[in-house]
Protein backbone atom coordinates (compact mmCIF):
# COMPACT_ATOMS: atom_id res chain seq x y z
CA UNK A 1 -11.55 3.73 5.86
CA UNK A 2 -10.74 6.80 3.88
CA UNK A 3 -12.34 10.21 4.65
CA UNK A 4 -15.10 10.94 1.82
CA UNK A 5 -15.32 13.87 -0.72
CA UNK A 6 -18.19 14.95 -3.45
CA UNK A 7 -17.39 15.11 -6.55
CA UNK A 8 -20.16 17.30 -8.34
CA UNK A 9 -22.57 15.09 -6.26
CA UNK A 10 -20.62 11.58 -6.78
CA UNK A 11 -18.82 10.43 -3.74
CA UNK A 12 -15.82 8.77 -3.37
CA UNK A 13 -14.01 7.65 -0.39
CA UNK A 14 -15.96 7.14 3.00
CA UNK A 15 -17.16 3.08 1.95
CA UNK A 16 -18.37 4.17 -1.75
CA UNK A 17 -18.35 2.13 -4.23
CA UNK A 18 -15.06 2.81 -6.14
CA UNK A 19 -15.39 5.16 -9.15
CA UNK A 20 -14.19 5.10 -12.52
CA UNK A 21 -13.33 7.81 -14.50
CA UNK A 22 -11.30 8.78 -17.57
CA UNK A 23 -9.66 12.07 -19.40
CA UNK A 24 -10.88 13.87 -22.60
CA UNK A 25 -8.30 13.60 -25.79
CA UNK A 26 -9.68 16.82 -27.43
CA UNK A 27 -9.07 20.37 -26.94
CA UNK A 28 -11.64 20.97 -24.28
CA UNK A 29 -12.29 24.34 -26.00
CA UNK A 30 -13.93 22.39 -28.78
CA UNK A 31 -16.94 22.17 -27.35
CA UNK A 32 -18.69 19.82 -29.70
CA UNK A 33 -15.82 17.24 -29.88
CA UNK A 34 -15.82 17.19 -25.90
CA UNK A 35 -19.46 16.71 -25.31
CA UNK A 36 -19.25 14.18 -28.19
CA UNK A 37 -16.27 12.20 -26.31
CA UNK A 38 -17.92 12.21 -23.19
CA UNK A 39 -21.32 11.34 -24.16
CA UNK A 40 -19.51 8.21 -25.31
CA UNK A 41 -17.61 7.53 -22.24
CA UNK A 42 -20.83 8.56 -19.95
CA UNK A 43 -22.43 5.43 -22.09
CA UNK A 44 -20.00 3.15 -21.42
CA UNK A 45 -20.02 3.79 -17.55
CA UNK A 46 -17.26 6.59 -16.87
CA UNK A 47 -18.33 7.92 -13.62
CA UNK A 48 -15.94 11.75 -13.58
CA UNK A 49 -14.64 12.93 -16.43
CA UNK A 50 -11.31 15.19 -16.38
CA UNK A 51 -10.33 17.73 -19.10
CA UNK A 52 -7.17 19.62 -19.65
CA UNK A 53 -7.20 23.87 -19.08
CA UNK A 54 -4.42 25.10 -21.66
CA UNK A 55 -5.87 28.41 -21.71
CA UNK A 56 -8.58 31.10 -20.98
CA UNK A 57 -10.95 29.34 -23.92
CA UNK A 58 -10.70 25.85 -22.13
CA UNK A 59 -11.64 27.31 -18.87
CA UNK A 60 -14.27 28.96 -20.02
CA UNK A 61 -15.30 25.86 -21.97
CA UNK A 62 -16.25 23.84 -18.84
CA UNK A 63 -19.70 26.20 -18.27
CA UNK A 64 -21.09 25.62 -21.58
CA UNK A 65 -19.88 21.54 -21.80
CA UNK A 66 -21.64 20.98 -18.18
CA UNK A 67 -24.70 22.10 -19.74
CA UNK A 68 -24.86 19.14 -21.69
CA UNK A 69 -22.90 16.23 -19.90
CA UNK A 70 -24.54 13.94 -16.95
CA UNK A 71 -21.09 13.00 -14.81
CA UNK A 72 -18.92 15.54 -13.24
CA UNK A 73 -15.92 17.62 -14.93
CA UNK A 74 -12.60 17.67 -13.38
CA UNK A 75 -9.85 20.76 -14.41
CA UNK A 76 -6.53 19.42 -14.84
CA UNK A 77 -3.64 22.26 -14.60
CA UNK A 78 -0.58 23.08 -14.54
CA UNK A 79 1.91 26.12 -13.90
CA UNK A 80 -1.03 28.93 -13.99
CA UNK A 81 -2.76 29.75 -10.63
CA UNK A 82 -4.72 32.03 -12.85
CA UNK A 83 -6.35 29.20 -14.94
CA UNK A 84 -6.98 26.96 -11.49
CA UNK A 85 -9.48 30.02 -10.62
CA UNK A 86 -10.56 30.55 -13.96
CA UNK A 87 -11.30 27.14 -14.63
CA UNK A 88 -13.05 26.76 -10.57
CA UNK A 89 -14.93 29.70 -11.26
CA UNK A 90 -16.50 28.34 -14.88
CA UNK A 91 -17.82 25.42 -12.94
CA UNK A 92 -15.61 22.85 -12.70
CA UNK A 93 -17.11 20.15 -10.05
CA UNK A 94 -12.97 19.17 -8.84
CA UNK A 95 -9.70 20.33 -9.67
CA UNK A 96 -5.95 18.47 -10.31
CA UNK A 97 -3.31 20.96 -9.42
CA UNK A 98 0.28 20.09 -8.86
CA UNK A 99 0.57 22.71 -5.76
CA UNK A 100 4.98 22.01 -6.37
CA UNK A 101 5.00 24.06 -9.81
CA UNK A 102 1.56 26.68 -9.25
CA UNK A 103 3.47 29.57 -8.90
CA UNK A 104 4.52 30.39 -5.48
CA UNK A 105 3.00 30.77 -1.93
CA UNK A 106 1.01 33.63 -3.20
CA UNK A 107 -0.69 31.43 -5.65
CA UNK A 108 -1.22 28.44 -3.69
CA UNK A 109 -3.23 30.63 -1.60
CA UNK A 110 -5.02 32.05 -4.22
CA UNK A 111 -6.03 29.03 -5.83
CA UNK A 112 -7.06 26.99 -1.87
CA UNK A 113 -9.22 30.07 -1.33
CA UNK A 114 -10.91 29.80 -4.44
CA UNK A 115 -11.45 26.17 -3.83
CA UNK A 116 -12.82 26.83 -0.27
CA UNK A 117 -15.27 29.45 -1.78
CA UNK A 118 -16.83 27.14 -4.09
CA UNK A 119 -16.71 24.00 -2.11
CA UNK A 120 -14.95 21.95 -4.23
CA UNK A 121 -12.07 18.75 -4.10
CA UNK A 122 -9.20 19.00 -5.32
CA UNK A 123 -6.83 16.40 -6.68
CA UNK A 124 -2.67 16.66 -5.95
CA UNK A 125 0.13 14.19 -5.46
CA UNK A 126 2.91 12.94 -7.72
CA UNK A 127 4.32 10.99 -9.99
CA UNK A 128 7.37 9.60 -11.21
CA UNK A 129 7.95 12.67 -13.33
CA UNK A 130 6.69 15.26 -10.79
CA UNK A 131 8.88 14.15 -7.71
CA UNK A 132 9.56 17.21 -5.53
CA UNK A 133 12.99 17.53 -6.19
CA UNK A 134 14.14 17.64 -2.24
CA UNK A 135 12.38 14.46 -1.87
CA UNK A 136 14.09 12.99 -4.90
CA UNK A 137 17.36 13.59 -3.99
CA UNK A 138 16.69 12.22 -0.22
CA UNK A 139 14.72 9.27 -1.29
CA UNK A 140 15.78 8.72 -4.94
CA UNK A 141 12.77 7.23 -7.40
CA UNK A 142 10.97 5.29 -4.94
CA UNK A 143 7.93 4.70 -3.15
CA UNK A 144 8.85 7.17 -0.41
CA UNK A 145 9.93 9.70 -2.54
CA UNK A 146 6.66 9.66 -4.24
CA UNK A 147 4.73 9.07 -1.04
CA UNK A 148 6.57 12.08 1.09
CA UNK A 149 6.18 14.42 -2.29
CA UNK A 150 1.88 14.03 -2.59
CA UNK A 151 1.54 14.70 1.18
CA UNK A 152 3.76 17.71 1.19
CA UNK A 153 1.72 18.96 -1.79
CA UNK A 154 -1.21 18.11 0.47
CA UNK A 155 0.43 19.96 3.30
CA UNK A 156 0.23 23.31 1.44
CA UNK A 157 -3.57 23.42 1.00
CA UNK A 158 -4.45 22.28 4.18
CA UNK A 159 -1.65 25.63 5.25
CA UNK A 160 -5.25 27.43 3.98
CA UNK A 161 -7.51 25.41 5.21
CA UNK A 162 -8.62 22.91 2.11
CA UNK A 163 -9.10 19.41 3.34
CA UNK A 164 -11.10 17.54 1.00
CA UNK A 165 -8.27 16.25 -1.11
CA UNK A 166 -7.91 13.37 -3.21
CA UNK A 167 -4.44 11.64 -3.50
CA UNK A 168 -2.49 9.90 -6.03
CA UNK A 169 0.80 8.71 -6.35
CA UNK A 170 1.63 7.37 -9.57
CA UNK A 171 4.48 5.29 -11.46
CA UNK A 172 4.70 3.63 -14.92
CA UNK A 173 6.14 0.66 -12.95
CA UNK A 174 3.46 -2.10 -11.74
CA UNK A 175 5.96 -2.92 -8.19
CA UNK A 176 6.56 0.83 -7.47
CA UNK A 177 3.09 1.91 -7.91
CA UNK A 178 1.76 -1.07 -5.63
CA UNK A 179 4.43 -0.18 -3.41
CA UNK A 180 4.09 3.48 -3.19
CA UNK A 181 0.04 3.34 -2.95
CA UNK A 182 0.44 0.79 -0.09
CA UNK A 183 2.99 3.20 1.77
CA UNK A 184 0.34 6.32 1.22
CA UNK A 185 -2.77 4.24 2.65
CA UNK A 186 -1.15 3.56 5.69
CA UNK A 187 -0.45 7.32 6.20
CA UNK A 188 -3.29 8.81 5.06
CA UNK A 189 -6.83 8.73 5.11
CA UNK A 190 -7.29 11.14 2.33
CA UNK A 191 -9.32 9.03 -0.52
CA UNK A 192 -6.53 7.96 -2.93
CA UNK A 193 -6.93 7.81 -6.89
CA UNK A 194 -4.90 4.95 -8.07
CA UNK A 195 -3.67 4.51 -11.79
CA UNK A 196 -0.61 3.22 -13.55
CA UNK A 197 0.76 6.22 -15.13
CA UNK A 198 2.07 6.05 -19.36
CA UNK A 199 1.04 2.70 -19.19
CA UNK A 200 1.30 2.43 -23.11
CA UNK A 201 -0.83 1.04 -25.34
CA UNK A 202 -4.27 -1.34 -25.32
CA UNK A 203 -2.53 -4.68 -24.33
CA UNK A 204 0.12 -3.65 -22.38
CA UNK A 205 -1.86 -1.37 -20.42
CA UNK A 206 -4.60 -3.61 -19.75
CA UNK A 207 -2.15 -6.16 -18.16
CA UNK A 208 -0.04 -3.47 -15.97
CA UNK A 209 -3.04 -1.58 -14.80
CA UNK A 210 -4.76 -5.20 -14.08
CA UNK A 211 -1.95 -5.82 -12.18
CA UNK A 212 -1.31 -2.49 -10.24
CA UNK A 213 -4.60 -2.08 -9.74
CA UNK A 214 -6.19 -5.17 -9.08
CA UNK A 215 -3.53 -5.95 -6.02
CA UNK A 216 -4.26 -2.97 -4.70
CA UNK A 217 -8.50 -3.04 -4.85
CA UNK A 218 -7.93 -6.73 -3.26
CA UNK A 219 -6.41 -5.00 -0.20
CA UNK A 220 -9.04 -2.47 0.25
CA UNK A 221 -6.85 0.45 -1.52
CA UNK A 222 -8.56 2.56 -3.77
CA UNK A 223 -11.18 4.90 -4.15
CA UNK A 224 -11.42 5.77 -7.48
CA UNK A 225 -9.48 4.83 -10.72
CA UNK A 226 -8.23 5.43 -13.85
CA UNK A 227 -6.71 2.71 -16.10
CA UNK A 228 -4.57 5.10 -18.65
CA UNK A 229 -4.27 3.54 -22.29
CA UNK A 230 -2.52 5.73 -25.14
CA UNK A 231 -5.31 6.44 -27.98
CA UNK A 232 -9.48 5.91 -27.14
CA UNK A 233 -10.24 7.06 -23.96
CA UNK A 234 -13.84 4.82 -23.97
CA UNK A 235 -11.30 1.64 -24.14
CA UNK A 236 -9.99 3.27 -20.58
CA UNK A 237 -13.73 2.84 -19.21
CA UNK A 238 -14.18 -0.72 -20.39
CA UNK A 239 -10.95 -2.09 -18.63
CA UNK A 240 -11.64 -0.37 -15.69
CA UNK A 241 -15.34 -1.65 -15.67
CA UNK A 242 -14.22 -5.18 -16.43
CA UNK A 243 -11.54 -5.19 -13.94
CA UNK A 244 -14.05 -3.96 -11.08
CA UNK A 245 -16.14 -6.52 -12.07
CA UNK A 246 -13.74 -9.32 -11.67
CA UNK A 247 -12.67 -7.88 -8.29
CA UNK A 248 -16.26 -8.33 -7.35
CA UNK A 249 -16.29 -4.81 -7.09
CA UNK A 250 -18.96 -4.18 -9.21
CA UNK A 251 -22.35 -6.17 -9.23
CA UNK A 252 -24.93 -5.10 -11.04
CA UNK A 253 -24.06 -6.50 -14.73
CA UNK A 254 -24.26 -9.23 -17.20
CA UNK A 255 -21.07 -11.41 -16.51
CA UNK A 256 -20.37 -13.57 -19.20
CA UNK A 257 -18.56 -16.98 -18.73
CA UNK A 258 -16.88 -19.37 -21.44
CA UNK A 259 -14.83 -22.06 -21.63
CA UNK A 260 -11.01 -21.69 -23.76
CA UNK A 261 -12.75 -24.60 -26.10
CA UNK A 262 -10.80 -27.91 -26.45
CA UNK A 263 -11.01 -30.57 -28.88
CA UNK A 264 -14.28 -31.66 -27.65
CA UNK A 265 -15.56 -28.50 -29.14
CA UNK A 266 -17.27 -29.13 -32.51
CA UNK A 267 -19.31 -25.54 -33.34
CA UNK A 268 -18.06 -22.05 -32.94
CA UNK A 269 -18.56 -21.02 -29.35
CA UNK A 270 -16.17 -18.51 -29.44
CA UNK A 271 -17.34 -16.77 -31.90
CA UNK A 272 -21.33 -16.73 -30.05
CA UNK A 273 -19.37 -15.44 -26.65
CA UNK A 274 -17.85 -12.28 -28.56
CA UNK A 275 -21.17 -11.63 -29.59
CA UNK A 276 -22.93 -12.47 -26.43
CA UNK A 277 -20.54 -10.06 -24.93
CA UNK A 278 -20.97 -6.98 -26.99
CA UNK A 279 -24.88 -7.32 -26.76
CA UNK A 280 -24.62 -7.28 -22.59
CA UNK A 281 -21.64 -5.01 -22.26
CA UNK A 282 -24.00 -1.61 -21.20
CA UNK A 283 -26.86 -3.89 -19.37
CA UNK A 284 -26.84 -3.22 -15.81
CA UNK A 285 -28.90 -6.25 -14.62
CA UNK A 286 -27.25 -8.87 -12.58
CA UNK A 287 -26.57 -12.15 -14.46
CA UNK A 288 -24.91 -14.52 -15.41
CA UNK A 289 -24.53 -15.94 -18.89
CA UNK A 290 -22.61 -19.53 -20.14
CA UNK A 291 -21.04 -20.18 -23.94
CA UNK A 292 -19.67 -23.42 -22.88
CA UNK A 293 -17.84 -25.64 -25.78
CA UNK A 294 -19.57 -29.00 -25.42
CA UNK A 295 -22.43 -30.53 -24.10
CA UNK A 296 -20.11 -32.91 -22.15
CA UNK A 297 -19.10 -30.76 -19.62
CA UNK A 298 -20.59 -27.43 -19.97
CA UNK A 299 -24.01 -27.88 -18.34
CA UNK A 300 -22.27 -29.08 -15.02
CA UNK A 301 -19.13 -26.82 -15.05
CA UNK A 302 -21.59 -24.04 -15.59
CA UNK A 303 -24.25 -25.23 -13.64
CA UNK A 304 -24.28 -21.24 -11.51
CA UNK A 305 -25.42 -19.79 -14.61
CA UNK A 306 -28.66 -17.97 -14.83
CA UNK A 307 -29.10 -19.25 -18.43
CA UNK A 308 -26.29 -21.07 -20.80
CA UNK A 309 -25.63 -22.63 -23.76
CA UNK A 310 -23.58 -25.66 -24.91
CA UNK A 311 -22.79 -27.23 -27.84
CA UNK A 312 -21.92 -30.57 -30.03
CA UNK A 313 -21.27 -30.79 -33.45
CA UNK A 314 -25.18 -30.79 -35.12
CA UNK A 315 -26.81 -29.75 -32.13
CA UNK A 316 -26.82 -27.29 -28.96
CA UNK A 317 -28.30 -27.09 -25.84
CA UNK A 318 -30.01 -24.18 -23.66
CA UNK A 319 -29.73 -24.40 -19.82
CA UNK A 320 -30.63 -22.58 -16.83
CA UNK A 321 -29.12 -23.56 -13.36
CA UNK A 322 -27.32 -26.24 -15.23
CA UNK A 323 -30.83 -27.80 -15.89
CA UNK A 324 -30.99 -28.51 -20.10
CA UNK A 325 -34.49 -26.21 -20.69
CA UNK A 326 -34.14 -27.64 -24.74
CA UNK A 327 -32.12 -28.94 -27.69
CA UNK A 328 -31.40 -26.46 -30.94
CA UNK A 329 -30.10 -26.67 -34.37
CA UNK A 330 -26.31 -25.38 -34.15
CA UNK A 331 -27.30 -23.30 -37.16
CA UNK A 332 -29.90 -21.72 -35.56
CA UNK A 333 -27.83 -21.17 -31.80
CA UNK A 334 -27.25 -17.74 -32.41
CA UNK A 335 -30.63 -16.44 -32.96
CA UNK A 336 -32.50 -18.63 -30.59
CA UNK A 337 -29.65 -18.31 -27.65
CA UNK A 338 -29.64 -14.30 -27.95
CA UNK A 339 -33.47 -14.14 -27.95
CA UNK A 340 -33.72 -16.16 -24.50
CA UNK A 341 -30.61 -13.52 -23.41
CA UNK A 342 -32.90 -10.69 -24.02
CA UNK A 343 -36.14 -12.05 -22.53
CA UNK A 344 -34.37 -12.76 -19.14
CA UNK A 345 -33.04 -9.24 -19.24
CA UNK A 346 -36.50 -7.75 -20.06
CA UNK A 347 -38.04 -9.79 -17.69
């Protein structure tokens, strides 16, 4: 089990349940457009939020956007000790510091005392762009390379005595980041955050972090995630909720099952599960819902289901524990299926 750290009063590590969290698009020095983002994100279940310091006017940012956010605010920087402090000093509940390209001994010391003053985490390792370049050359772009580079970076904050560090080690690759993830757990017991890093766009991203991710969550790797997807950041919190959930790894929501259809199907179930899911996506109630094609089949295949539904061509029925509760018009399915949804979720 991994050592744990608090995160602005979140934990993660130690047995917690594993966190999800996701990065701001906008300059965090506009304050409105930041608060606006992560109000969004907070709403669809983000967890820790991380900004990016460019400059004096982010850092000083993070005061006035705590003041009106619920989750805690991570500083992301790079190259400026100076900022790090700044940035700690505003309020910041964790910091991400690449230790490697801070400045200097001098600065790394700066910054570790500043983060032992205020009691905060701090985030370092590496990625497949930020490969110490000793390490590179000994190891080339691999999972040891990557692995030896974080806990070096490590290794210089603990020098001055900060030990609640989180760890990542990150590749756009699906093998080398299961690879180098499983190499650092068996190393470490430092709470690692685990992404796929430039993962590209919605689709692709979804897949390779799904991938990654989900291998590594089935082996009892992980503490806290992000799944990175060019564009939206709220998308980022949606994947990652639905892939926790799938992993088991999160309970306490509505899970909604359907069939793929076949040609027994004679009404538009697919079309009532879309909606069924975007009406349930925020609830946090456990339960389990059924859009099953035909009447056929779907009662029994679903028969774990809190409540279901299940169609033929003129007709569809409602079930509960795979027990038919009563028949409906199809054109009335909708309406009458969502209303039975709602009571059991209000109940």
């Amino acid at each position: 089990m991994t050592k744990q750290v608090n995160i602005g009063g979140v934990k993660v590590g130690g047995g917690a349940s594993v966190k999800v969290q996701s990065m701001c698009t906008a300059k965090t020095s506009d304050i409105p457009a930041v608060t606006a983002q992560i109000a969004g994100l907070e709403g669809a279940g983000c967890e820790i939020i991380r900004v990016s310091v460019l400059d004096e006017e982010d850092a000083r940012a993070i005061k006035t956007i705590k003041n009106s956010i619920h989750i805690p605010i991570v500083a992301d920087i790079h190259f400026s000790a100076r900022l790090a402090v700044a940035a700690i000093e505003n309020g910041c509940d964790k910091v991400r510091i690449n230790p490697g390209n801070i400045g200097g001994e001098d600065n790394i010391k700066l910054v570790a005392d500043c983060i032992r003053a205020h009691n905060i985490p701090v985030r370092v390792g590496s990625n497949t762009g930020s490969i110490e370049k000793g390490f590179l050359e000994k190891y080339g772009r691999s999972e040891m390379a990557l692995v030896e580079s974080a806990l070096h970076s490590a290794s210089l904050l603990e020098k001055y005595g900060v030990t609640d560090i989180v760890l990542s080690v990150k590749a756009s690759s699906v093998p080398l980041t299961y690879k180098a993830y499983t190499l650092l757990s068996s190393r470490t017991d430092y709470p690692l955050h685990i992404g796929v890093t430039e993962a590209g766009t919605y689709d692709y991203a979804v897949v390779k972090s799904s991938a990654a991710l989900g291998a590594l969550l089935l082996n009892g790797i992980g503490d806290t995630i992000r799944v990175s997807i060019t564009g939206e950041p709220v998308r980022e919190v949606f994947a990652a909720r639905r892939l926790l959930r799938s992993l088991e790894l999160d309970k306490d929501y509505v899970n909604v099952i359907s069939c793929p259809t076949c040609g027994r199907c004679r009404w538009n179930s697919a079309e009532l599960a879309e909606k069924v899911n975007a009406a349930v996506q925020n609830s946090r109630k456990r339960l389990t819902v059924a859009v099953m094609g035909c009447v056929v089949n779907g009662p029994g295949e679903a028969a774990d289901a809190d409540i279901g539904i299940a169609g033929a061509q003129d007709y569809c029925v409602i079930f509960k524990k795979g027990k038919v509760e009563r028949r409906i018009q199809a054109d009335h399915a909708e309406e009458e299926f969502l209303k039975e949804i709602y009571s059991v979720l209000n109940d």
